[in-house]
C-alpha atoms as a PDB file:
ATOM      1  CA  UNK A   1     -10.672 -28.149  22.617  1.00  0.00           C
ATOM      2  CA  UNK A   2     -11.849 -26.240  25.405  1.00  0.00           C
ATOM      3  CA  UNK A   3     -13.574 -22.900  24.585  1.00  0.00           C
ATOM      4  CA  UNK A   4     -13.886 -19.522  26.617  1.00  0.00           C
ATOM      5  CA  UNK A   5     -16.936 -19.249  27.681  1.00  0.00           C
ATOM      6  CA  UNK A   6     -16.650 -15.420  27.891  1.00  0.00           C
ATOM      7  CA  UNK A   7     -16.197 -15.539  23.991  1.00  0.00           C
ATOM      8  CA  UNK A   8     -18.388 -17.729  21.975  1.00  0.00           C
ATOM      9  CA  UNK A   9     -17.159 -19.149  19.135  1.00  0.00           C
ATOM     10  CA  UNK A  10     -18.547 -17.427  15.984  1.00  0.00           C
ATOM     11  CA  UNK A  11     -19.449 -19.080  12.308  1.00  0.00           C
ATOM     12  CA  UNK A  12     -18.674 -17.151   8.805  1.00  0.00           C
ATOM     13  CA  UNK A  13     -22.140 -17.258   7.501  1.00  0.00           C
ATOM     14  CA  UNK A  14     -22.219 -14.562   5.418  1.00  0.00           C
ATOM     15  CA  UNK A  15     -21.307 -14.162   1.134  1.00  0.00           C
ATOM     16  CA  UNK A  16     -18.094 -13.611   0.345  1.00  0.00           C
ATOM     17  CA  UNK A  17     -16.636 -13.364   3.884  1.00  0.00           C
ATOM     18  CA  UNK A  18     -13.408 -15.662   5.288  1.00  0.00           C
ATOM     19  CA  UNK A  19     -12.459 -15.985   8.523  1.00  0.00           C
ATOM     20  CA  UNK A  20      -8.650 -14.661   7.109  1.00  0.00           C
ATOM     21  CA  UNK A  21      -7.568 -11.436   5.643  1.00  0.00           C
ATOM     22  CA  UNK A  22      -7.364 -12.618   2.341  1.00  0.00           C
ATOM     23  CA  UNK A  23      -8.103 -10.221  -1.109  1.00  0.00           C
ATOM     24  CA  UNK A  24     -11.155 -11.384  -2.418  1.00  0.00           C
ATOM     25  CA  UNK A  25     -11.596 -11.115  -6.834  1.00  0.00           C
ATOM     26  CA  UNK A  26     -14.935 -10.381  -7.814  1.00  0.00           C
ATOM     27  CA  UNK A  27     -16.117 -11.794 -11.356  1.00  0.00           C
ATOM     28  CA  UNK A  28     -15.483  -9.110 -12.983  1.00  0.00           C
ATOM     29  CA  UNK A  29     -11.745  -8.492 -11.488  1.00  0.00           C
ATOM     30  CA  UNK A  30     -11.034 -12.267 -12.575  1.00  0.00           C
ATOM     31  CA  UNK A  31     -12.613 -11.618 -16.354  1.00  0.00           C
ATOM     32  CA  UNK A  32     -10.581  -8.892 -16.683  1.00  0.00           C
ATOM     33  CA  UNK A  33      -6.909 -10.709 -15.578  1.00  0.00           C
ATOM     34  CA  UNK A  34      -7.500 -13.649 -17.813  1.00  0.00           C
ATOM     35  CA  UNK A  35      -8.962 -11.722 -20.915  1.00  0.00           C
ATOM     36  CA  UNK A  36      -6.169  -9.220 -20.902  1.00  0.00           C
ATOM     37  CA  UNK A  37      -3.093 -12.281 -19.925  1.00  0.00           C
ATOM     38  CA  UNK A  38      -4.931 -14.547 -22.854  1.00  0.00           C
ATOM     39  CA  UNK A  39      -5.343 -11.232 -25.441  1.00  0.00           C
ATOM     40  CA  UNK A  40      -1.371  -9.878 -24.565  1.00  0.00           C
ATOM     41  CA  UNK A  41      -0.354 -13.676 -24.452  1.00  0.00           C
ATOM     42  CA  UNK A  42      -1.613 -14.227 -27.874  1.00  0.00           C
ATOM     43  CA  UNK A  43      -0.824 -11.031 -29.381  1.00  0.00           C
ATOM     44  CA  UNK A  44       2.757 -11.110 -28.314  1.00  0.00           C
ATOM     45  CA  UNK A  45       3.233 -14.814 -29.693  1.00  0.00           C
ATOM     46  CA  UNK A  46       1.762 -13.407 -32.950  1.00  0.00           C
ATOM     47  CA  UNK A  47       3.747 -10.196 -33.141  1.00  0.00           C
ATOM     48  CA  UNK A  48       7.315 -11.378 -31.247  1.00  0.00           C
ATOM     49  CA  UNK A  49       7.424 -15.075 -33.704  1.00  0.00           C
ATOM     50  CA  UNK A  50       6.975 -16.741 -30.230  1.00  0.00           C
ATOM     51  CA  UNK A  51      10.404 -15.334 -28.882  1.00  0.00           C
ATOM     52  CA  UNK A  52      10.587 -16.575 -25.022  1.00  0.00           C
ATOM     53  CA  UNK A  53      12.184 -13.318 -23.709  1.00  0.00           C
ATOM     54  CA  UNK A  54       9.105 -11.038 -25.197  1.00  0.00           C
ATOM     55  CA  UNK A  55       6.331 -13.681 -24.193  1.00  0.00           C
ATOM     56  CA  UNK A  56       7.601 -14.038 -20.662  1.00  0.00           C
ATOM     57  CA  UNK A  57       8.094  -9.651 -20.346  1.00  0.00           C
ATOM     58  CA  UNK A  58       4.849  -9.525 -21.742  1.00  0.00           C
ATOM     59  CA  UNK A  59       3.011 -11.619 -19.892  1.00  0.00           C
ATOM     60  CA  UNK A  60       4.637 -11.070 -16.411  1.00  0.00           C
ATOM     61  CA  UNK A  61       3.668  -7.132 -16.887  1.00  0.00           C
ATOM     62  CA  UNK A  62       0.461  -7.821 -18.220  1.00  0.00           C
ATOM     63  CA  UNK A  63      -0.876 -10.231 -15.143  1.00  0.00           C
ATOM     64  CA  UNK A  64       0.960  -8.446 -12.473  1.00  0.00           C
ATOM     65  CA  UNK A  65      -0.834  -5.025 -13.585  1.00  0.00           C
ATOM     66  CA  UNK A  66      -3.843  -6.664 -13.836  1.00  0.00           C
ATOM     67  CA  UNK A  67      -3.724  -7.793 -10.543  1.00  0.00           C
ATOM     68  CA  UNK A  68      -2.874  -5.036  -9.014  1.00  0.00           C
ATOM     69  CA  UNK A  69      -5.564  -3.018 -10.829  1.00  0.00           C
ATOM     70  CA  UNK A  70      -8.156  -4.880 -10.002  1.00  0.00           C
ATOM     71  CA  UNK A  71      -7.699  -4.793  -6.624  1.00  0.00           C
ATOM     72  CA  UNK A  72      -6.829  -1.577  -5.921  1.00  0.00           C
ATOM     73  CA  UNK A  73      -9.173  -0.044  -8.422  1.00  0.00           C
ATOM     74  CA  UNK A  74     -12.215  -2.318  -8.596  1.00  0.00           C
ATOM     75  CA  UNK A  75     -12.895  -4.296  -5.573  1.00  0.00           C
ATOM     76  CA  UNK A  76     -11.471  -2.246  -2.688  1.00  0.00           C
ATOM     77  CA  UNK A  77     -11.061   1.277  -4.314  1.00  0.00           C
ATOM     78  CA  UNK A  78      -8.141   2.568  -2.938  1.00  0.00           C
ATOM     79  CA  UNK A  79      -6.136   4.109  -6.007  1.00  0.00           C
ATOM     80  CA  UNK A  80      -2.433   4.308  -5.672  1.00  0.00           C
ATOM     81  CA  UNK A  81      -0.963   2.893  -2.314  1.00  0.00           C
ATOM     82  CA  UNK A  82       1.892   1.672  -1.225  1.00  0.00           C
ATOM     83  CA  UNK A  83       0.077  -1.757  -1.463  1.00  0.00           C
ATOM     84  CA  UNK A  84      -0.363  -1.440  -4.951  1.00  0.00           C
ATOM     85  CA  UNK A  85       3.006  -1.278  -5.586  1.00  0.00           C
ATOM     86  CA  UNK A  86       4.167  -3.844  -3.586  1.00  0.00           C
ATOM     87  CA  UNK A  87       1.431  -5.897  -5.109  1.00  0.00           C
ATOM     88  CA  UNK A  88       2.571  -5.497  -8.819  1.00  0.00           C
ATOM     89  CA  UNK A  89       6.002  -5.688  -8.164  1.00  0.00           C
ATOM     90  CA  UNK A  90       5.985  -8.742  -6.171  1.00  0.00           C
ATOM     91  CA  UNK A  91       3.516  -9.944  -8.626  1.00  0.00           C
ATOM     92  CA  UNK A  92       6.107  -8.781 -11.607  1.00  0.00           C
ATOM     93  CA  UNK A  93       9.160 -10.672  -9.854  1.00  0.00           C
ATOM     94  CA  UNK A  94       7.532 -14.178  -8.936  1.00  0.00           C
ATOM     95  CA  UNK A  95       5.703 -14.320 -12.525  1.00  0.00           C
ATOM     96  CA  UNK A  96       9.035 -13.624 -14.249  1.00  0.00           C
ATOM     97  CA  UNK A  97      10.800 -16.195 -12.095  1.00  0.00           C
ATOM     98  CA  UNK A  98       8.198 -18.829 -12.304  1.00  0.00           C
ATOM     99  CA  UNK A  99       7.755 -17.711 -16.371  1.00  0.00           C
ATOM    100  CA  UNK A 100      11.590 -18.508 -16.559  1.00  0.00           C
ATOM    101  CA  UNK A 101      11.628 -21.796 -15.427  1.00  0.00           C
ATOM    102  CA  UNK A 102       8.997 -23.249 -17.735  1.00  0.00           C
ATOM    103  CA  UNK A 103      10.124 -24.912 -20.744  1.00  0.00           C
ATOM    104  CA  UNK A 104       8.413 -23.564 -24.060  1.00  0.00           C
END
């Protein structure tokens, strides 16, 4: 591989940085999606007698808002954007599609 030697190749060396424009989840971010999925998961199996149509609703709104909250709200503060909506309803679409296919 020959490299320019105008532009020397540089090395990620720092916390939490990628060489791609990827969304990073801090700890806290990834607490709060799996508490809340788990707590509305559970609840809505207890409440909705494990009915599939309630559990996958549930669930799909509950991860995809998560999501979208935490990244919007607590890692990159930006509020309401048109990214967050894309975000939780692309989220809301692929969970309920991928939710529908599994066999429970």
């Amino acid at each position: 591989m020959k490299q320019d030697k105008k532009r020397p190749v540089q090395q990620n060396t720092g916390w939490q940085t990628t060489d791609y424009k990827i969304p990073k989840f801090s700890y806290r971010s990834a607490i709060l999606i799996v508490g809340m999925t788990f707590l509305m998961t559970a609840l809505t199996i207890w409440l909705a007698n494990g009915s599939k149509p309630w559990i996958v609703g549930v669930t799909s709104l509950t991860i995809s808002a998560t999501t979208a909250y935490s990244q919007y709200f607590i890692d990159q503060k930006k509020g309401f954007t048109k990214g967050f909506f894309m975000t939780f309803f692309g989220l809301l679409i692929g969970a309920v599609i991928v939710m529908m296919l599994l066999n429970f």
